[in-house]
Protein backbone atom coordinates (compact mmCIF):
# COMPACT_ATOMS: atom_id res chain seq x y z
CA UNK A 1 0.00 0.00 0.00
CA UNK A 2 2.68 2.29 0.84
CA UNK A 3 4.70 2.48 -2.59
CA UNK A 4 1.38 2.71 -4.23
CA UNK A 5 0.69 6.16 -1.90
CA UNK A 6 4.19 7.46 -2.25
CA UNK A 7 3.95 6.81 -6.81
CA UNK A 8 0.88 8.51 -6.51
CA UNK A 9 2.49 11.66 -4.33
CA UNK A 10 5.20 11.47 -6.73
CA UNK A 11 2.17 12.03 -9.61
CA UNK A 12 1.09 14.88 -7.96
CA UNK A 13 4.12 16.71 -7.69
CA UNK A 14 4.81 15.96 -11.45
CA UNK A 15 1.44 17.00 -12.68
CA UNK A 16 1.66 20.21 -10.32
CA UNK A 17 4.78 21.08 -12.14
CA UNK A 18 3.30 20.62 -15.99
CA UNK A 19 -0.02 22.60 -14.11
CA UNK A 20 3.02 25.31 -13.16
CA UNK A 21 4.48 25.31 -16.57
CA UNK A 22 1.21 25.80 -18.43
CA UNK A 23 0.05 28.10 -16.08
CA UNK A 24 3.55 30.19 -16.89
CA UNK A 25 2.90 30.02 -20.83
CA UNK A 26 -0.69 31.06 -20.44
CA UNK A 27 0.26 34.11 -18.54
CA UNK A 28 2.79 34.72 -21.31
CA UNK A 29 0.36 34.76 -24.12
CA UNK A 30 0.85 38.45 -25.25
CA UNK A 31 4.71 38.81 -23.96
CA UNK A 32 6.82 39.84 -27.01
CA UNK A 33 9.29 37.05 -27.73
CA UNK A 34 7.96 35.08 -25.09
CA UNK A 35 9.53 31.19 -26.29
CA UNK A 36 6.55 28.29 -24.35
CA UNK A 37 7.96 25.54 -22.31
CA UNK A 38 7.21 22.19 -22.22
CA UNK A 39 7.10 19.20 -19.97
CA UNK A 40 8.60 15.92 -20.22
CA UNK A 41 7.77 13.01 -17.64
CA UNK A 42 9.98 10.09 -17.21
CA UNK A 43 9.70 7.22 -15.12
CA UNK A 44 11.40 6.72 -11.84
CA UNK A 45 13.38 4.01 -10.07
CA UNK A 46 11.62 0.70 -9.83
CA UNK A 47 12.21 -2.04 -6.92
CA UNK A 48 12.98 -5.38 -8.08
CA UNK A 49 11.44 -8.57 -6.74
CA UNK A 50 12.65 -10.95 -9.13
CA UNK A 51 15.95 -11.07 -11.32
CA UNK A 52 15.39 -12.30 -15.01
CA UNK A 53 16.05 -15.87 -15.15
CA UNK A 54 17.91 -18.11 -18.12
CA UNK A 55 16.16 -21.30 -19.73
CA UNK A 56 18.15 -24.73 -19.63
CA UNK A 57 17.77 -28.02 -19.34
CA UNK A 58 14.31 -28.02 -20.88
CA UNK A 59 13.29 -24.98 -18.92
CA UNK A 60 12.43 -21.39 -20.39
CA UNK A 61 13.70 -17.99 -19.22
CA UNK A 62 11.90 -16.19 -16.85
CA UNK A 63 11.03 -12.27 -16.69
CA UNK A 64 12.07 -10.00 -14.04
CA UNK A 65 9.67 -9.28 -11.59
CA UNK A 66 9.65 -5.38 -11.00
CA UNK A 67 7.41 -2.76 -9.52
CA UNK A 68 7.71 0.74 -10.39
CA UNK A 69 8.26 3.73 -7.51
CA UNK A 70 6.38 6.69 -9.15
CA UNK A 71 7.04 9.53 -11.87
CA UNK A 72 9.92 12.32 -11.88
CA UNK A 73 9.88 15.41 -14.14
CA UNK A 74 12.26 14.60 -16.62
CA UNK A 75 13.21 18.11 -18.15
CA UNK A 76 11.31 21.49 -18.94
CA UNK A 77 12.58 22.18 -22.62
CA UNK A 78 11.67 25.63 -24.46
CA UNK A 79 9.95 25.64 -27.35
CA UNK A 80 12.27 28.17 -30.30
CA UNK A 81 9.55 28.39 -32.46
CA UNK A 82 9.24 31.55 -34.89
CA UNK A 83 6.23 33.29 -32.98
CA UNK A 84 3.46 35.85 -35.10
CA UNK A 85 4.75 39.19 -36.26
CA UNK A 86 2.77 41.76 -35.36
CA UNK A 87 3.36 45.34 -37.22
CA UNK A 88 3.80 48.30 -34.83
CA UNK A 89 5.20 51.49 -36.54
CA UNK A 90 8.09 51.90 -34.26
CA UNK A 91 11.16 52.38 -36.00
CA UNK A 92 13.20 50.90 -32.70
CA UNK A 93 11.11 47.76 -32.91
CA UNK A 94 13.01 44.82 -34.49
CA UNK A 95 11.55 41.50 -35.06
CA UNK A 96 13.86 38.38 -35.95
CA UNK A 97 13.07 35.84 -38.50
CA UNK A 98 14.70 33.26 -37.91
CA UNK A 99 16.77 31.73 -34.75
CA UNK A 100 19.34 34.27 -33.76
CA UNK A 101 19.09 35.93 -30.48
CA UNK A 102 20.00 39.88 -29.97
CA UNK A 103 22.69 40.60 -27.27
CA UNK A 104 21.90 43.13 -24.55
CA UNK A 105 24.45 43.98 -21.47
CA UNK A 106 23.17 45.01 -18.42
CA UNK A 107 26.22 45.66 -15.55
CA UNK A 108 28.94 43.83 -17.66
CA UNK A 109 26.79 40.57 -18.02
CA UNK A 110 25.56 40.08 -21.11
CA UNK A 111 22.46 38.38 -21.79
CA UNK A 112 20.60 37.34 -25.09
CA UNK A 113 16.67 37.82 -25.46
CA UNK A 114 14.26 37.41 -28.68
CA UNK A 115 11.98 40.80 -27.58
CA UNK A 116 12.77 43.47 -29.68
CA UNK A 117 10.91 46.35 -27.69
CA UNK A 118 14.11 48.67 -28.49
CA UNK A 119 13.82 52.47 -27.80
CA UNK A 120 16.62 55.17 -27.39
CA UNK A 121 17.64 56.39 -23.42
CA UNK A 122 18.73 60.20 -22.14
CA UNK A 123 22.47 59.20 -23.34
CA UNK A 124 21.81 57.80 -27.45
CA UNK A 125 21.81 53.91 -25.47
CA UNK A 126 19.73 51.94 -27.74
CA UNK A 127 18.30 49.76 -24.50
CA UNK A 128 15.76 47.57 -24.11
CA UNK A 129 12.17 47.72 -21.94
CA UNK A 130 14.18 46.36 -18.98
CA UNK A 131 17.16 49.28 -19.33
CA UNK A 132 19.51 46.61 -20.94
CA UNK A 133 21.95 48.38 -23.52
CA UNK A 134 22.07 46.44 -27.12
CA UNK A 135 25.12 45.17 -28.22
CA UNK A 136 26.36 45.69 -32.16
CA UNK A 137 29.14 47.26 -34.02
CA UNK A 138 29.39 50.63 -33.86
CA UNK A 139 30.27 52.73 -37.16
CA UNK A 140 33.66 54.56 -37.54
CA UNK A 141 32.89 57.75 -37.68
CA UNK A 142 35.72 58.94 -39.90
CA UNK A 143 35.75 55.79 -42.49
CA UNK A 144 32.41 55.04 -42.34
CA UNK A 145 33.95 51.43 -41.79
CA UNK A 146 31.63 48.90 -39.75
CA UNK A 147 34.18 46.13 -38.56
CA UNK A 148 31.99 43.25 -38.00
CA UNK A 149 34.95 41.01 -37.05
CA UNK A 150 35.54 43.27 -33.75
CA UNK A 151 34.01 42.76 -29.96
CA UNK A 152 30.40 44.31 -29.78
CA UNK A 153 29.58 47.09 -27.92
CA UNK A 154 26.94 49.16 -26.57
CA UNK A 155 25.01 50.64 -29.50
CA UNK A 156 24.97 54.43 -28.94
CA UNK A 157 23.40 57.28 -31.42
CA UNK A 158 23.77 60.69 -30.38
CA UNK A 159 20.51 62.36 -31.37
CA UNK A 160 22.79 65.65 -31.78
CA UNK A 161 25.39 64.12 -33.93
CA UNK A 162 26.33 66.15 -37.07
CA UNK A 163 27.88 65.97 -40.51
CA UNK A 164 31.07 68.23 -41.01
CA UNK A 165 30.34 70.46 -44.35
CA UNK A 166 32.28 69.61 -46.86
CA UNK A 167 33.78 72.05 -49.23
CA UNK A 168 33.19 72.06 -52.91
CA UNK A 169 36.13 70.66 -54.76
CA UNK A 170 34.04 69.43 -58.40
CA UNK A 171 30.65 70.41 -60.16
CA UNK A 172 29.63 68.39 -63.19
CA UNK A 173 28.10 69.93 -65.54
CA UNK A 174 26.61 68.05 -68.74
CA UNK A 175 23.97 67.89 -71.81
CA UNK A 176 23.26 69.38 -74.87
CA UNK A 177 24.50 72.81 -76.49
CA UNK A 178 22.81 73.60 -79.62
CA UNK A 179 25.08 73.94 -82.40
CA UNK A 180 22.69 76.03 -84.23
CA UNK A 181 22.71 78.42 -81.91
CA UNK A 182 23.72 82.27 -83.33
CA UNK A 183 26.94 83.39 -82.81
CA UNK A 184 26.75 85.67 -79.57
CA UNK A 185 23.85 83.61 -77.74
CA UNK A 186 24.40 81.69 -74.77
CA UNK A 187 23.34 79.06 -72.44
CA UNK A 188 23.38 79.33 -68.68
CA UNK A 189 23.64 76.59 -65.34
CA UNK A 190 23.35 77.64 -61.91
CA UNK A 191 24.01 75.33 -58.75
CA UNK A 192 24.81 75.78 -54.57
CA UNK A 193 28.22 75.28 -54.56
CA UNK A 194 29.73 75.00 -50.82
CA UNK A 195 32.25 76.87 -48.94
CA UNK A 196 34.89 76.52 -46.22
CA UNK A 197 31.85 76.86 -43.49
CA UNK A 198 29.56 74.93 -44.92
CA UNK A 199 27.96 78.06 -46.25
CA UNK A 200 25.74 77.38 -49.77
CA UNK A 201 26.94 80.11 -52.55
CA UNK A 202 25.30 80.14 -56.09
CA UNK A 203 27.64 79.65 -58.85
CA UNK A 204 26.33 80.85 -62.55
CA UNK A 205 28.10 79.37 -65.46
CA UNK A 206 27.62 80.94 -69.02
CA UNK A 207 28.49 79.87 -71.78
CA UNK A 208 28.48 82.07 -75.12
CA UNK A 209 29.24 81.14 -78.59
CA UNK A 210 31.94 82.58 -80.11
CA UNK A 211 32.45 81.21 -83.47
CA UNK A 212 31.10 77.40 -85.33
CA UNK A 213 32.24 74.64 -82.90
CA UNK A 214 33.52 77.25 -80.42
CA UNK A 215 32.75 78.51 -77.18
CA UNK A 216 33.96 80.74 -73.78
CA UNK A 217 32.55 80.02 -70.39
CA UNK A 218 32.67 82.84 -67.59
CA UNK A 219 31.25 82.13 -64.29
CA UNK A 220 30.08 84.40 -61.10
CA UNK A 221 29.23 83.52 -57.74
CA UNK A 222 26.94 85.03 -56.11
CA UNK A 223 26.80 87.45 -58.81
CA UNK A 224 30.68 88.33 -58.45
CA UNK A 225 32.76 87.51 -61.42
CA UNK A 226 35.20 84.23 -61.67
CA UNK A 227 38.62 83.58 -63.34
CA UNK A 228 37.33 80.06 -65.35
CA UNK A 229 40.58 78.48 -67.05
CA UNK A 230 41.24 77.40 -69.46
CA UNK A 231 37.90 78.85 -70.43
CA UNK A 232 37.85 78.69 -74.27
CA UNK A 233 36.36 75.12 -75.67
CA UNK A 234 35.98 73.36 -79.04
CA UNK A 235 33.94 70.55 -80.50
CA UNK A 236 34.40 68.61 -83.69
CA UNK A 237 32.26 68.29 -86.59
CA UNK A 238 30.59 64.73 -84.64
CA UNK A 239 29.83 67.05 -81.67
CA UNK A 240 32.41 66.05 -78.91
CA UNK A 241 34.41 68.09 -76.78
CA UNK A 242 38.12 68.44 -78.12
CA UNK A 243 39.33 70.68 -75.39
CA UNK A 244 40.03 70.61 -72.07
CA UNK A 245 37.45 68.51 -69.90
CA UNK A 246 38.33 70.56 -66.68
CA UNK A 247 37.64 74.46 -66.31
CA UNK A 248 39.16 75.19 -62.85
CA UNK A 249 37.37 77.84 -61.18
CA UNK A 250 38.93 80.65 -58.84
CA UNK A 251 38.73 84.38 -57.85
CA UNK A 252 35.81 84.39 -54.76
CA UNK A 253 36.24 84.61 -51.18
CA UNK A 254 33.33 84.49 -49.09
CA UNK A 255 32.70 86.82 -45.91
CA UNK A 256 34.71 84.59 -43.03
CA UNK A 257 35.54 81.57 -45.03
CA UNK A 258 38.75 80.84 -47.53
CA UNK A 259 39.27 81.54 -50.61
CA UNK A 260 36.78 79.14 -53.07
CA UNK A 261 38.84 76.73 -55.74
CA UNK A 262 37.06 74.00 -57.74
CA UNK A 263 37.09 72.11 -60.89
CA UNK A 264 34.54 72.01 -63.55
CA UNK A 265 34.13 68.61 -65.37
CA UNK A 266 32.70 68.72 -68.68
CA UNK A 267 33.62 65.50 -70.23
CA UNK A 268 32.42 62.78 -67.37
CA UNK A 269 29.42 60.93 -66.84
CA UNK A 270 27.37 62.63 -69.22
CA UNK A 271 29.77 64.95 -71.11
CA UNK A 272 29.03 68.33 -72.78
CA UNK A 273 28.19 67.78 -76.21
CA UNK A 274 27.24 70.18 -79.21
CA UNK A 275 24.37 68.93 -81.52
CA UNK A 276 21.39 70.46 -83.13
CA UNK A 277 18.59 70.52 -80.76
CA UNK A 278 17.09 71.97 -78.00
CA UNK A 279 19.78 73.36 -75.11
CA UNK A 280 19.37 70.89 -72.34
CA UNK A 281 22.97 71.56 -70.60
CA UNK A 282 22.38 71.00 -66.89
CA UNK A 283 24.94 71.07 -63.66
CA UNK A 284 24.71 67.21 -62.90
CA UNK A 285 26.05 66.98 -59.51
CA UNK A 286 28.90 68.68 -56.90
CA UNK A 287 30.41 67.16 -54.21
CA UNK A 288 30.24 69.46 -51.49
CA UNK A 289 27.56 69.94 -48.48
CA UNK A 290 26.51 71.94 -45.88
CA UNK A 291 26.47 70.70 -42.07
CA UNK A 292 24.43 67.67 -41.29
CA UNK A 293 22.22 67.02 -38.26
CA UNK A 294 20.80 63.78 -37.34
CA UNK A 295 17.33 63.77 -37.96
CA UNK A 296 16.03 60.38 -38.53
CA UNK A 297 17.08 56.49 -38.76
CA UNK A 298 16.15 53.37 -40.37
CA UNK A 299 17.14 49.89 -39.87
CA UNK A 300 17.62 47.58 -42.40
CA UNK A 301 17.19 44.00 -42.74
CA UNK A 302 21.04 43.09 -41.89
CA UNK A 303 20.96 45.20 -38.88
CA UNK A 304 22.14 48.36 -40.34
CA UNK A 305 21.31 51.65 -38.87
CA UNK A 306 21.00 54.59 -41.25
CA UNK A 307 21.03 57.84 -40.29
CA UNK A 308 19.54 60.40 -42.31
CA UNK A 309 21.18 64.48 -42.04
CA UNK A 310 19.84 67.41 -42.32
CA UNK A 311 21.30 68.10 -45.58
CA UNK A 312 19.77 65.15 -47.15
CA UNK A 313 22.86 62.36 -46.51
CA UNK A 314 22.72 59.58 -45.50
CA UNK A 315 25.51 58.02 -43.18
CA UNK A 316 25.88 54.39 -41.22
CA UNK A 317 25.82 54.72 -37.67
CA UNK A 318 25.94 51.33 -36.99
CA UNK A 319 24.78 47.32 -36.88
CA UNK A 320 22.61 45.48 -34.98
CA UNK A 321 24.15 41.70 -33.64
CA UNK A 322 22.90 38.63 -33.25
CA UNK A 323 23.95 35.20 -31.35
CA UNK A 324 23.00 31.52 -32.10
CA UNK A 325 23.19 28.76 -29.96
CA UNK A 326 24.28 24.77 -30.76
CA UNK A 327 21.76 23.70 -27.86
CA UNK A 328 19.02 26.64 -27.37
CA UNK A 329 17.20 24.61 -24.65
CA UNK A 330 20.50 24.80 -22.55
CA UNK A 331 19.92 28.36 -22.29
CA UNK A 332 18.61 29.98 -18.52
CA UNK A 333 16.02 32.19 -18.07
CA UNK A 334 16.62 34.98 -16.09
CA UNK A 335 13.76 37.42 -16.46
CA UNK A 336 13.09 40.54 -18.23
CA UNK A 337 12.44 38.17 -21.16
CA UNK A 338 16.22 37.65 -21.35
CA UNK A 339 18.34 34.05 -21.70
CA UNK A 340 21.71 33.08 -20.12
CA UNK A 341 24.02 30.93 -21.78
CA UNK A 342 25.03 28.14 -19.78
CA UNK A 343 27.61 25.40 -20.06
CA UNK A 344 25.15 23.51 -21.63
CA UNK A 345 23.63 25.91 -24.35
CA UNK A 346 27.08 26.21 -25.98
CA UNK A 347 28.92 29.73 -26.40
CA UNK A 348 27.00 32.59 -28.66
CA UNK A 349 27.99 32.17 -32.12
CA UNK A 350 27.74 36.17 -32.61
CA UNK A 351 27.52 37.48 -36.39
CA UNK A 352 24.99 39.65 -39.09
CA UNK A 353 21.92 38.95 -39.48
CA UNK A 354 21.38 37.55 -42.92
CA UNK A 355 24.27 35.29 -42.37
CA UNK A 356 24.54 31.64 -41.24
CA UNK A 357 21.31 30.65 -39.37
CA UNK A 358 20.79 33.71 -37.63
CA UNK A 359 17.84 35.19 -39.82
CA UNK A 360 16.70 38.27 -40.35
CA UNK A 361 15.07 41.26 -39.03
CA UNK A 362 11.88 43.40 -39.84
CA UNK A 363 11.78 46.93 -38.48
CA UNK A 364 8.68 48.54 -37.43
CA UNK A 365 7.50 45.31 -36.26
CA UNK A 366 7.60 42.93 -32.47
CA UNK A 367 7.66 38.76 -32.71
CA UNK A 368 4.90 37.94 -30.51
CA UNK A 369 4.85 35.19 -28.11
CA UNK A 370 4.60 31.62 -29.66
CA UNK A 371 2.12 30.27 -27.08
CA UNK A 372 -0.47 28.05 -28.58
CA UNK A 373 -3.84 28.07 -26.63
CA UNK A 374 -5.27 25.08 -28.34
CA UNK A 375 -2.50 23.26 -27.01
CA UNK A 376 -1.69 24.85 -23.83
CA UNK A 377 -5.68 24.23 -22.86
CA UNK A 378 -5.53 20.94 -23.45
CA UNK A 379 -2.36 20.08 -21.31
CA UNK A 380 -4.17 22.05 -19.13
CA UNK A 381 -6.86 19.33 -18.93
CA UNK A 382 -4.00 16.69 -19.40
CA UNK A 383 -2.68 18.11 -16.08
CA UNK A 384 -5.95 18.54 -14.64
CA UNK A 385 -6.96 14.61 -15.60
CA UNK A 386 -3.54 14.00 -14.04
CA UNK A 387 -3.54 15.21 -10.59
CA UNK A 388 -7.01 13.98 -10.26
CA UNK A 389 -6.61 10.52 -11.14
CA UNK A 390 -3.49 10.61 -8.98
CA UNK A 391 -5.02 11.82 -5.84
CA UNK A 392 -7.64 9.01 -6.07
CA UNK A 393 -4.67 6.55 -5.82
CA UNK A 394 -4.08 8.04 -2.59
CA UNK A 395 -7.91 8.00 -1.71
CA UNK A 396 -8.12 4.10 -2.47
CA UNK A 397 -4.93 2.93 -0.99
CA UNK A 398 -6.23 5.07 2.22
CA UNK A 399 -9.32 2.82 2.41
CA UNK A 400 -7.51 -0.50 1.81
CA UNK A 401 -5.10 0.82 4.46
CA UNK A 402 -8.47 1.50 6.41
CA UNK A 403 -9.88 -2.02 6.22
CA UNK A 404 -6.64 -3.25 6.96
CA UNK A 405 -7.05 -1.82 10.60
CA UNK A 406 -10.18 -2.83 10.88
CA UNK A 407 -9.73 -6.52 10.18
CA UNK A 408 -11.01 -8.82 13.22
CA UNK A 409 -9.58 -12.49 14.31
């Protein structure tokens, strides 16, 4: 009677546990990258009555006799699968597709978690709902360079970060003069050229026809005259430039800023030709700008963070990481929705996204949890069925214990 009580005690505890574990996933239904658990029974020791026997002399083998002792929770395993996406607008929100894990530090100890609830702190920290900093690469600043290969690091953007201005050291100018144009007419480009400060000044380049298949340019800036040089040009019969491809430009100093050099390029890209037609010559493109502020970010699929100036740049500020595990279910849970790697889990393979088997992420949008009612409401009524049937092992063995005592001679 008394190993049927204590298997049947042991039954309760087990199906309290699984009772405990789909309680926890329930509660978990709407966490954001919330990963289910799962319960796994497995059979305890059993006491042995009767060894296994072996057949001769005309006899058979014989079985061994063995009663079991009861039911022991055999492990609580996670369940990785990919939960729903759900679309939220935030540009800090980051969803993973696939198994990867992001990194987030929290007093030196770094932790991994699949909730991508991200939103920027007082200091630029890109942190998590919990105050946990996430880990990347940050971008060089000066080379633009991204070095994936190097430690991560907390992920900081500086809301007030700016773009130097760049001086103006090329315009482009290209298209169509019309080589039936009159002898004295002209055709004139403007375009913001860029000084030493950042400062936009308005360059004017003119150029008049002097003669069939010949030209002179003369420039101002901001309405004060330039030295252009060389600035006489040619074209052949076919309509291509046979002079010089480069005017360089000099002569202007703006208030507080140094004296403004640059080149003209005529014969790049889309050269300066001379055919009949309408005039469609056009500045194409310079290569200064004025000071940049940070005003807005996006992040791409790989991780990237894009910052987008002021002055209409764009610059890489840096790159999300991600970690993947050899044994996921070896990771511990330590709250905050966050996973510890154990000695069990394997070390964090740490890489891009898009690379390997660490999938790939969707901005603007939060992985749900991946709890399954359906199936979390029926081991609920597994559990339930359980315990019950469990507890009326102790009720009968009571009342056979019962009539035991109150057996007369």
């Amino acid at each position: 009677m008394m190993r049927s009580m204590f298997s049947a005690i042991s039954g309760l505890r087990a199906h309290q546990m699984m009772m405990d574990v789909v309680g926890n996933n329930i509660a978990n239904v709407n966490t954001q990258g919330f990963k289910a658990s799962m319960v796994t029974f497995q059979e305890s020791l059993s006491q042995l009555f009767q060894a296994p026997g072996a057949g001769g002399n005309g006899s058979g083998g014989s079985n061994p006799i063995q009663v079991g002792l009861g039911v022991e929770v055999g492990a609580v395993d996670g369940i990785f699968s990919q939960g729903a996406s759900q679309v939220t607008g935030r540009k800090t929100d980051v969803a993973i597709q696939g198994s990867g894990f992001f990194i987030v530090q929290d007093g030196g100890e770094q932790f991994f978690t699949r909730a991508g609830a991200f939103s920027f702190d007082a200091d630029g920290n890109l942190t998590t709902a919990g105050g946990q900093i996430v880990q990347g690469w940050v971008t060089d600043p000066t080379t633009g360079i991204t070095n994936t290969q190097s430690p991560v690091a907390s992920l900081t953007m500086p809301l007030a970060q700016v773009i130097d201005p760049v001086v103006t050291t090329e315009v482009t100018i290209g298209g169509n003069l019309p080589s039936d144009l009159a002898v004295g007419d002209s055709s004139a480009v403007s375009i913001n050229v860029y000084d030493s400060l950042g400062n936009a000044q308005e360059l004017t380049v003119t150029m008049t026809k002097t003669a069939s298949n010949a030209w002179t340019a003369t420039g101002t800036i901001n309405g004060t005259a330039v030295t252009l040089s060389p600035a006489a040009m040619t074209f052949d019969s076919s309509g291509n430039l046979t002079s010089a491809g480069t005017i360089a430009v000099s002569g202007y100093t703006p208030p507080g800023a140094a004296a403004m050099a640059f080149d003209l390029e005529l014969g790049t890209g889309a050269p300066l030709v001379q055919f009949a037609g309408n005039d469609s010559m056009e500045a194409l493109d310079q290569d200064g700008n004025a000071i940049g502020v940070l005003r807005d970010f996006a992040i791409a699929d790989d991780g990237t963070i894009v910052g987008q100036f002021s002055n209409g740049w764009t610059r890489t500020l840096g790159q999300l990481a991600l970690a993947t595990f050899n044994n996921p279910n070896g990771l511990v849970r330590v709250g905050d929705s966050n996973f510890q790697a154990s000695i069990n889990s394997g070390g964090a393979r740490i890489g891009e996204a898009n690379t390997a088997d660490r999938g790939t992420l969707a901005a603007g949008t939060l992985e749900m949890s991946n709890v399954e009612l359906a199936r979390e409401f029926t081991n609920l009524i597994i559990a339930q069925r359980g315990f019950q049937a469990n507890s009326r092992i102790i009720t009968a063995s009571d009342e056979i214990l019962q009539d035991l005592v109150n057996m007369k001679r």
